[in-house]
PDB file of N, CA and C in Angstrom:
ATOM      1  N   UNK A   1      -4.356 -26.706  15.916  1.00  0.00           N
ATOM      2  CA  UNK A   1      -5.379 -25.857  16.504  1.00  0.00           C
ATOM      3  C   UNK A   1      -4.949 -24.387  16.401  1.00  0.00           C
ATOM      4  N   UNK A   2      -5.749 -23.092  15.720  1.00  0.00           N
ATOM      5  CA  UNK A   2      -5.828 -22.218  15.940  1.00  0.00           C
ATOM      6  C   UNK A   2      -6.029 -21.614  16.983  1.00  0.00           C
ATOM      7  N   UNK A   3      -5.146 -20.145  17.665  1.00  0.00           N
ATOM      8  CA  UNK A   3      -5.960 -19.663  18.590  1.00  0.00           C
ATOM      9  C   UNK A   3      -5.881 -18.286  18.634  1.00  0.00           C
ATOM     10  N   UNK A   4      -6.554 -17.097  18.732  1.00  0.00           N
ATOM     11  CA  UNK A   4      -7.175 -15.889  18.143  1.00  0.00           C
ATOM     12  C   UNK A   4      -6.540 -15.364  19.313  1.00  0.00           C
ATOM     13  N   UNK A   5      -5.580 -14.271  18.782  1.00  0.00           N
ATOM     14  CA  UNK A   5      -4.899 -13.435  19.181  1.00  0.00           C
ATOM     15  C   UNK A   5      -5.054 -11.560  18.983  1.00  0.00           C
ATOM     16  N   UNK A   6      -5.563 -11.059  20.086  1.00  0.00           N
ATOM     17  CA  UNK A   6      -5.925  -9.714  19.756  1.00  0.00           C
ATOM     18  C   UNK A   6      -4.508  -8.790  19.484  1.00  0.00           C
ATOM     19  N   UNK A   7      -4.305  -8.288  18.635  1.00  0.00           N
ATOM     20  CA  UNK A   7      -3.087  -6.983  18.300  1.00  0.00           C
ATOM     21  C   UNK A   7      -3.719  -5.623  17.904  1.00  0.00           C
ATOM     22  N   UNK A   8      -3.314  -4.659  18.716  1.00  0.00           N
ATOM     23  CA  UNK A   8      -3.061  -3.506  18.920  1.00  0.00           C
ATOM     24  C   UNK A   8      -2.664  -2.938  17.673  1.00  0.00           C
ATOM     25  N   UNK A   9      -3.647  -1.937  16.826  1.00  0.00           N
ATOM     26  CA  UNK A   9      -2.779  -1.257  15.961  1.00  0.00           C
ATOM     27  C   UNK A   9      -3.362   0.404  15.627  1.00  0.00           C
ATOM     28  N   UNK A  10      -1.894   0.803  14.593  1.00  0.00           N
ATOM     29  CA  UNK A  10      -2.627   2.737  14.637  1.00  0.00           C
ATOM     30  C   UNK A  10      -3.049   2.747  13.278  1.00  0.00           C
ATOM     31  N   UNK A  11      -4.028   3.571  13.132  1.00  0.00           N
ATOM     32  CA  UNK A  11      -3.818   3.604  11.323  1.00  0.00           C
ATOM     33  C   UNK A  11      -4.494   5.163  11.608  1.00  0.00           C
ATOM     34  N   UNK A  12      -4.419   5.441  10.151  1.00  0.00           N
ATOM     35  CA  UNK A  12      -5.181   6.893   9.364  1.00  0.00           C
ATOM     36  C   UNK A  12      -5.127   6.935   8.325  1.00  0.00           C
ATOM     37  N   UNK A  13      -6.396   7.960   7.638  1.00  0.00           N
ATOM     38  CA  UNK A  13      -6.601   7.830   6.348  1.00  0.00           C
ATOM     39  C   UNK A  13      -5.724   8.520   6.052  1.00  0.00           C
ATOM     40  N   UNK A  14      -4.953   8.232   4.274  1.00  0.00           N
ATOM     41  CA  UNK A  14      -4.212   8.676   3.478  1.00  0.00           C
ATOM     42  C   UNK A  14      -4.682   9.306   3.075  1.00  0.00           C
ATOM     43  N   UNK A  15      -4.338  10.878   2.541  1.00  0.00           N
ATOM     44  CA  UNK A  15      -4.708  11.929   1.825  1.00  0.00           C
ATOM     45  C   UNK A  15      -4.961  11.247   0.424  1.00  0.00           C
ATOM     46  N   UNK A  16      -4.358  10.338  -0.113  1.00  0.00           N
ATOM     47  CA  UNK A  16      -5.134   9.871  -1.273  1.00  0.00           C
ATOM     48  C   UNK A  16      -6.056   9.172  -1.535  1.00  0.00           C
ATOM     49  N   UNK A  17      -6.826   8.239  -0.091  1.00  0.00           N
ATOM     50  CA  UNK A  17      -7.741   7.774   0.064  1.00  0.00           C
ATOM     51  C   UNK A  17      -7.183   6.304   0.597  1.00  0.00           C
ATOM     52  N   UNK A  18      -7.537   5.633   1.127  1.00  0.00           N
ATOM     53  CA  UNK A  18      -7.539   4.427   2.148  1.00  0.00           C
ATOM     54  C   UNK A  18      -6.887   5.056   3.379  1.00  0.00           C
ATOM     55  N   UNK A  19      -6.224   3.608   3.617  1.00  0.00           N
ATOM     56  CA  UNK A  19      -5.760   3.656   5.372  1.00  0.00           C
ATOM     57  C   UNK A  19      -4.090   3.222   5.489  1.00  0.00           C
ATOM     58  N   UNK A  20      -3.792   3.842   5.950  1.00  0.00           N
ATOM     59  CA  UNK A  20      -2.191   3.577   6.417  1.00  0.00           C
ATOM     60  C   UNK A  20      -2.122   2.474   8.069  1.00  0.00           C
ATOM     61  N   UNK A  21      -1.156   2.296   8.208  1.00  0.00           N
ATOM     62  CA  UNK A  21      -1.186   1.505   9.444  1.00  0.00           C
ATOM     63  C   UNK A  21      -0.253   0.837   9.794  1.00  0.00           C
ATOM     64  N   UNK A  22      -0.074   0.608  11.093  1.00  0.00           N
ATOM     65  CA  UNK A  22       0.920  -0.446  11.889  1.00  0.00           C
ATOM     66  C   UNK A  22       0.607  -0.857  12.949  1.00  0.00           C
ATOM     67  N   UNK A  23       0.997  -2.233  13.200  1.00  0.00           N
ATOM     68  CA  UNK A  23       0.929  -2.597  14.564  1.00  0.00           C
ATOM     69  C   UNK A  23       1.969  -2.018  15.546  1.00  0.00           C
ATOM     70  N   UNK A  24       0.942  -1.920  16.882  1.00  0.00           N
ATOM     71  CA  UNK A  24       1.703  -1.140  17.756  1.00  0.00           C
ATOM     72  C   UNK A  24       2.799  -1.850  18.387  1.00  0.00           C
ATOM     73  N   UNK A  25       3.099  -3.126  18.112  1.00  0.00           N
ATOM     74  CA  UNK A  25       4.118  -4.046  18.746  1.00  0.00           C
ATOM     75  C   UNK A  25       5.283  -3.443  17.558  1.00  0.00           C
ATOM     76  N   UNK A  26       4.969  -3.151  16.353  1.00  0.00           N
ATOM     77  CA  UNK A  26       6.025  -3.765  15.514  1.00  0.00           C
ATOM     78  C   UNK A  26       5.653  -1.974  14.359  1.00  0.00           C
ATOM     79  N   UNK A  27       6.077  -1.025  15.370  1.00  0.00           N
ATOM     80  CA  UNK A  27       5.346   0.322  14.560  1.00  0.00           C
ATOM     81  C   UNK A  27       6.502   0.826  13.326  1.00  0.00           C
ATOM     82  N   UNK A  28       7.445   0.033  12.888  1.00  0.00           N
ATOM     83  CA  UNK A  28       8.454   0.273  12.128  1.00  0.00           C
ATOM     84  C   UNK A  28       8.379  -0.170  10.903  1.00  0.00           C
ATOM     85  N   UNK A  29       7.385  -0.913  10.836  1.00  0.00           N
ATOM     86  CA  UNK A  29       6.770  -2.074   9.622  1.00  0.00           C
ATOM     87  C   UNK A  29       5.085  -1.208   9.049  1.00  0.00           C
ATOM     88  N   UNK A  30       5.059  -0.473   8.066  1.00  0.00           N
ATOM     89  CA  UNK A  30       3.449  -0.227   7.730  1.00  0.00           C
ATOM     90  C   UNK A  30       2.916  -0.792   6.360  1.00  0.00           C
ATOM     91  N   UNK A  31       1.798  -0.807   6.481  1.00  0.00           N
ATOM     92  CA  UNK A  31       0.924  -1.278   5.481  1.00  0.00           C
ATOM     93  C   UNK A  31      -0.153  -0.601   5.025  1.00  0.00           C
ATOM     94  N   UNK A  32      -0.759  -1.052   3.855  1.00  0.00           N
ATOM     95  CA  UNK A  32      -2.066  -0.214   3.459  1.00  0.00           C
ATOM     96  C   UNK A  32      -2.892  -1.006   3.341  1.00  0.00           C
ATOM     97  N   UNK A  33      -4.452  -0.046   2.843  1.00  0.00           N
ATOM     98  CA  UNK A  33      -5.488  -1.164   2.705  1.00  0.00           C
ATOM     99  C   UNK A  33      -6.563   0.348   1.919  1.00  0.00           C
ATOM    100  N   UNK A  34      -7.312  -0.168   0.921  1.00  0.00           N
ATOM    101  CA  UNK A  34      -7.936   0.603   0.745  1.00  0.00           C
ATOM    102  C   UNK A  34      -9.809   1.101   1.441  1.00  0.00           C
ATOM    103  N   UNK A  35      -9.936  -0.082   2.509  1.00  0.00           N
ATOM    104  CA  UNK A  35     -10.720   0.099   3.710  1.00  0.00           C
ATOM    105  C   UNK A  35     -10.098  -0.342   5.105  1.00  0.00           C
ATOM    106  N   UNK A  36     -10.802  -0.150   5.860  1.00  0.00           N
ATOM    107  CA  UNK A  36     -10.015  -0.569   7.132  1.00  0.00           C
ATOM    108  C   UNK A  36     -10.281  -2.153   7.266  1.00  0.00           C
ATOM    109  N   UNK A  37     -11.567  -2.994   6.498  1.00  0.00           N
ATOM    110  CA  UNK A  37     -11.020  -3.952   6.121  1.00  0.00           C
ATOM    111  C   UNK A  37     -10.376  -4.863   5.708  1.00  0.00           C
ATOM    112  N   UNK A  38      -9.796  -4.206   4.904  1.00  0.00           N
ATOM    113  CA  UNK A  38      -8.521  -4.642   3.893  1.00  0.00           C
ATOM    114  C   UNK A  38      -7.257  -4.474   4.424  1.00  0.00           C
ATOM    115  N   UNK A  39      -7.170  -3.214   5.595  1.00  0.00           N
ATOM    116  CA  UNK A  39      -6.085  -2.606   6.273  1.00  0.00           C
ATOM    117  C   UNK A  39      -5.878  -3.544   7.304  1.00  0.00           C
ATOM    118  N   UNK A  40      -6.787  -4.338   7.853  1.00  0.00           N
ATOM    119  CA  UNK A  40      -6.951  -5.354   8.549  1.00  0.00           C
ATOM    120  C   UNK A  40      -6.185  -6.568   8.115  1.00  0.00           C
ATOM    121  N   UNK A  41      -6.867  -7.174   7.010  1.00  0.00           N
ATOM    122  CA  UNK A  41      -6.197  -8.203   6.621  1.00  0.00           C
ATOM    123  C   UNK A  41      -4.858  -7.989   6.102  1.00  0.00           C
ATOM    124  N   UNK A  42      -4.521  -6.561   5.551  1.00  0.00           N
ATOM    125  CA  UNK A  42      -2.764  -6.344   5.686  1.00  0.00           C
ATOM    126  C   UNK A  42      -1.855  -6.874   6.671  1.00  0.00           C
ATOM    127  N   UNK A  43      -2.499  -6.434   7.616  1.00  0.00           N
ATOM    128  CA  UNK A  43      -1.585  -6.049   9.131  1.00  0.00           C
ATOM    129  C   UNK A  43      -1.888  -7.802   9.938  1.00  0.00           C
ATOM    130  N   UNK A  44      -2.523  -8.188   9.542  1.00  0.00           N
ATOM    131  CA  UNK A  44      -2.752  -9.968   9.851  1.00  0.00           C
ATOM    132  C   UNK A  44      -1.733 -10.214   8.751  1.00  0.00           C
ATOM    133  N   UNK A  45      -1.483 -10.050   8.054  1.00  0.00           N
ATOM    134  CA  UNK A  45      -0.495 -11.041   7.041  1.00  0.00           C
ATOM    135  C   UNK A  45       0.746 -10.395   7.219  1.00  0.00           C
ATOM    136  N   UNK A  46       0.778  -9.116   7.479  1.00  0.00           N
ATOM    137  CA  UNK A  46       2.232  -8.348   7.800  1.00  0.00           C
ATOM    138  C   UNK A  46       3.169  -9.071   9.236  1.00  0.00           C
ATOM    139  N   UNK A  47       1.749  -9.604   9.887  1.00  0.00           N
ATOM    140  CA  UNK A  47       1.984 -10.187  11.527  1.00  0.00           C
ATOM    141  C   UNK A  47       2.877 -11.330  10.878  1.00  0.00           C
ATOM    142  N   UNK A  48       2.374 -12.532  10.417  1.00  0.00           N
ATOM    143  CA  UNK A  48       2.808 -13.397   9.634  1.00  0.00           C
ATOM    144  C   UNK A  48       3.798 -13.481   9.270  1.00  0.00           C
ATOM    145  N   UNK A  49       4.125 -12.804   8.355  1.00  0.00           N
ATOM    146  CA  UNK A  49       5.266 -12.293   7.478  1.00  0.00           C
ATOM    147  C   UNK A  49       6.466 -12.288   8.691  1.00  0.00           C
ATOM    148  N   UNK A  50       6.261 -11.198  10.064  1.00  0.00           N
ATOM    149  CA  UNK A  50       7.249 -10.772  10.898  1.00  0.00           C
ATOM    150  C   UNK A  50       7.545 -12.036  11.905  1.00  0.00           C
ATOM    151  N   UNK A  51       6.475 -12.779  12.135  1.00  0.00           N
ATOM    152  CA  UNK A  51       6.989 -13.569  12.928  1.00  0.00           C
ATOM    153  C   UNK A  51       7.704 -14.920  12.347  1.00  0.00           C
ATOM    154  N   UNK A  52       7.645 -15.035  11.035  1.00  0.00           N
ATOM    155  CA  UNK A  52       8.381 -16.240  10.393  1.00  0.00           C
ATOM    156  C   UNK A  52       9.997 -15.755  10.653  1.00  0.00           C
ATOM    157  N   UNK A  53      10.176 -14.682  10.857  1.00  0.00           N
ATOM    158  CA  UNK A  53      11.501 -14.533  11.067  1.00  0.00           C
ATOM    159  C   UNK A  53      12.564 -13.926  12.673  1.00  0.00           C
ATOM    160  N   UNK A  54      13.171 -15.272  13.164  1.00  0.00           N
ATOM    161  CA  UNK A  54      13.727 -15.414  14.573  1.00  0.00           C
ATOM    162  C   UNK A  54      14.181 -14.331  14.730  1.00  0.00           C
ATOM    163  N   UNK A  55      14.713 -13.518  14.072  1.00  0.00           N
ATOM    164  CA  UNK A  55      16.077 -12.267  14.452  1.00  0.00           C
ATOM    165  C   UNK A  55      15.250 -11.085  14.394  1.00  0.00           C
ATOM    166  N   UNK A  56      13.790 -10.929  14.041  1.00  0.00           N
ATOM    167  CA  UNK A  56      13.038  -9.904  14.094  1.00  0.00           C
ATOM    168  C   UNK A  56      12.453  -9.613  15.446  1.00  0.00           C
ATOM    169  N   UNK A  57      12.703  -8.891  16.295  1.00  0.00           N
ATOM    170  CA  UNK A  57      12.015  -8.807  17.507  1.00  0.00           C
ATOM    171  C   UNK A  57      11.294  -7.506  17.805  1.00  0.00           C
ATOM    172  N   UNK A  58      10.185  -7.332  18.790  1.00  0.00           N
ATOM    173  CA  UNK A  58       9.456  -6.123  18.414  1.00  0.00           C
ATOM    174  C   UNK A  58      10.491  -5.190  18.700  1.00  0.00           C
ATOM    175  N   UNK A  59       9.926  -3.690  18.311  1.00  0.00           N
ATOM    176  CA  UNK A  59      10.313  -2.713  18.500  1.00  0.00           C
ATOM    177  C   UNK A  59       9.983  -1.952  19.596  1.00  0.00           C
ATOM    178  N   UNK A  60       8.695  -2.366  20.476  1.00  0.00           N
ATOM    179  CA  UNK A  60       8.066  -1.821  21.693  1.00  0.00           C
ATOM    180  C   UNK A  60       8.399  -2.307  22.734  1.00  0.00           C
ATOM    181  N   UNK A  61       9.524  -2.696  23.862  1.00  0.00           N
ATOM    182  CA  UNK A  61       9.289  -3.848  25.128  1.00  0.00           C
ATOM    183  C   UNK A  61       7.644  -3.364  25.562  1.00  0.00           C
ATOM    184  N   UNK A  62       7.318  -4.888  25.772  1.00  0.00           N
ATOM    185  CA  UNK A  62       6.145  -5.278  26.445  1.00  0.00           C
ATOM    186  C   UNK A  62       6.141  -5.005  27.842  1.00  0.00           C
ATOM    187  N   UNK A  63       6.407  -4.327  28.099  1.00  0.00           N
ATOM    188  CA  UNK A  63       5.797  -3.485  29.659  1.00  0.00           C
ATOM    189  C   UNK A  63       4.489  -2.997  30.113  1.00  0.00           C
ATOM    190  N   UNK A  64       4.189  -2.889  31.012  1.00  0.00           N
ATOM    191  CA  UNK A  64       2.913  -2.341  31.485  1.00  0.00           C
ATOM    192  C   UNK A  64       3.119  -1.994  32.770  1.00  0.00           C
ATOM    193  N   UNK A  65       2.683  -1.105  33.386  1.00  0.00           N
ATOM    194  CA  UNK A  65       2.679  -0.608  35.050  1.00  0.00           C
ATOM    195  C   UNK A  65       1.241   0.428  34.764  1.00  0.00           C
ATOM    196  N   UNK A  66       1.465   0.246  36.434  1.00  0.00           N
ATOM    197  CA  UNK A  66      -0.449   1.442  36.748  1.00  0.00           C
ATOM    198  C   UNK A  66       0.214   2.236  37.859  1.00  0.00           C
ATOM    199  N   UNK A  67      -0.363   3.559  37.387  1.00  0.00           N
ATOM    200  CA  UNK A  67       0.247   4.486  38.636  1.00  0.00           C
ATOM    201  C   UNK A  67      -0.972   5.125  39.265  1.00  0.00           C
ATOM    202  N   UNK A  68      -1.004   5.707  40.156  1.00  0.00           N
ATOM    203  CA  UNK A  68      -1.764   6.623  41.159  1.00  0.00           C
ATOM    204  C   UNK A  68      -1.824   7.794  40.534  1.00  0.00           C
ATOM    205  N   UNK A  69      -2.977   9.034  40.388  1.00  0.00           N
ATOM    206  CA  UNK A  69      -2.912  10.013  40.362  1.00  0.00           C
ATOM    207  C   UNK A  69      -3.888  10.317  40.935  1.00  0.00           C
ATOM    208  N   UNK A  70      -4.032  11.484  41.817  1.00  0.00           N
ATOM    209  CA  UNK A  70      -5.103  12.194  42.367  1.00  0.00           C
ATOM    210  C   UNK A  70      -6.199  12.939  41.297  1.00  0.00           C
ATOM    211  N   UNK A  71      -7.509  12.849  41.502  1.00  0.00           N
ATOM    212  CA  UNK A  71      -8.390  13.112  41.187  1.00  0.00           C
ATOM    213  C   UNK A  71      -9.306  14.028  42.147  1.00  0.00           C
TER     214      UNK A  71
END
């Protein structure tokens, strides 16, 4: 059974035309695509690629906190 996993990622266009990019878990690893479609299915197979291997761990700790600020 498959199950659909949302990932976080940055990209921008290349001055030579397409898209650059990385996932934000793993921002040390980039890929291209010459639409953001294609930049898509990079960064799905780049995912792939990173998690077949045990000794690779992200580069971001997974943290999260919420703070207070006055408004």
């Amino acid at each position: 059974m498959l199950i659909n996993m949302n990932l976080s990622y940055t990209y921008w266009e290349a001055k030579e035309g397409g898209y650059i990019g990385y996932l934000n878990q793993y921002p040390d690893y980039w890929t291209q695509g010459d639409s953001i479609e294609e930049l898509e299915k990079m960064l799905a197979s780049l995912y792939g690629d990173i998690t077949q291997f045990d000794d690779i761990q992200s580069a971001v700790p997974e943290h999260t906190g919420t703070i207070a600020v006055a408004v």
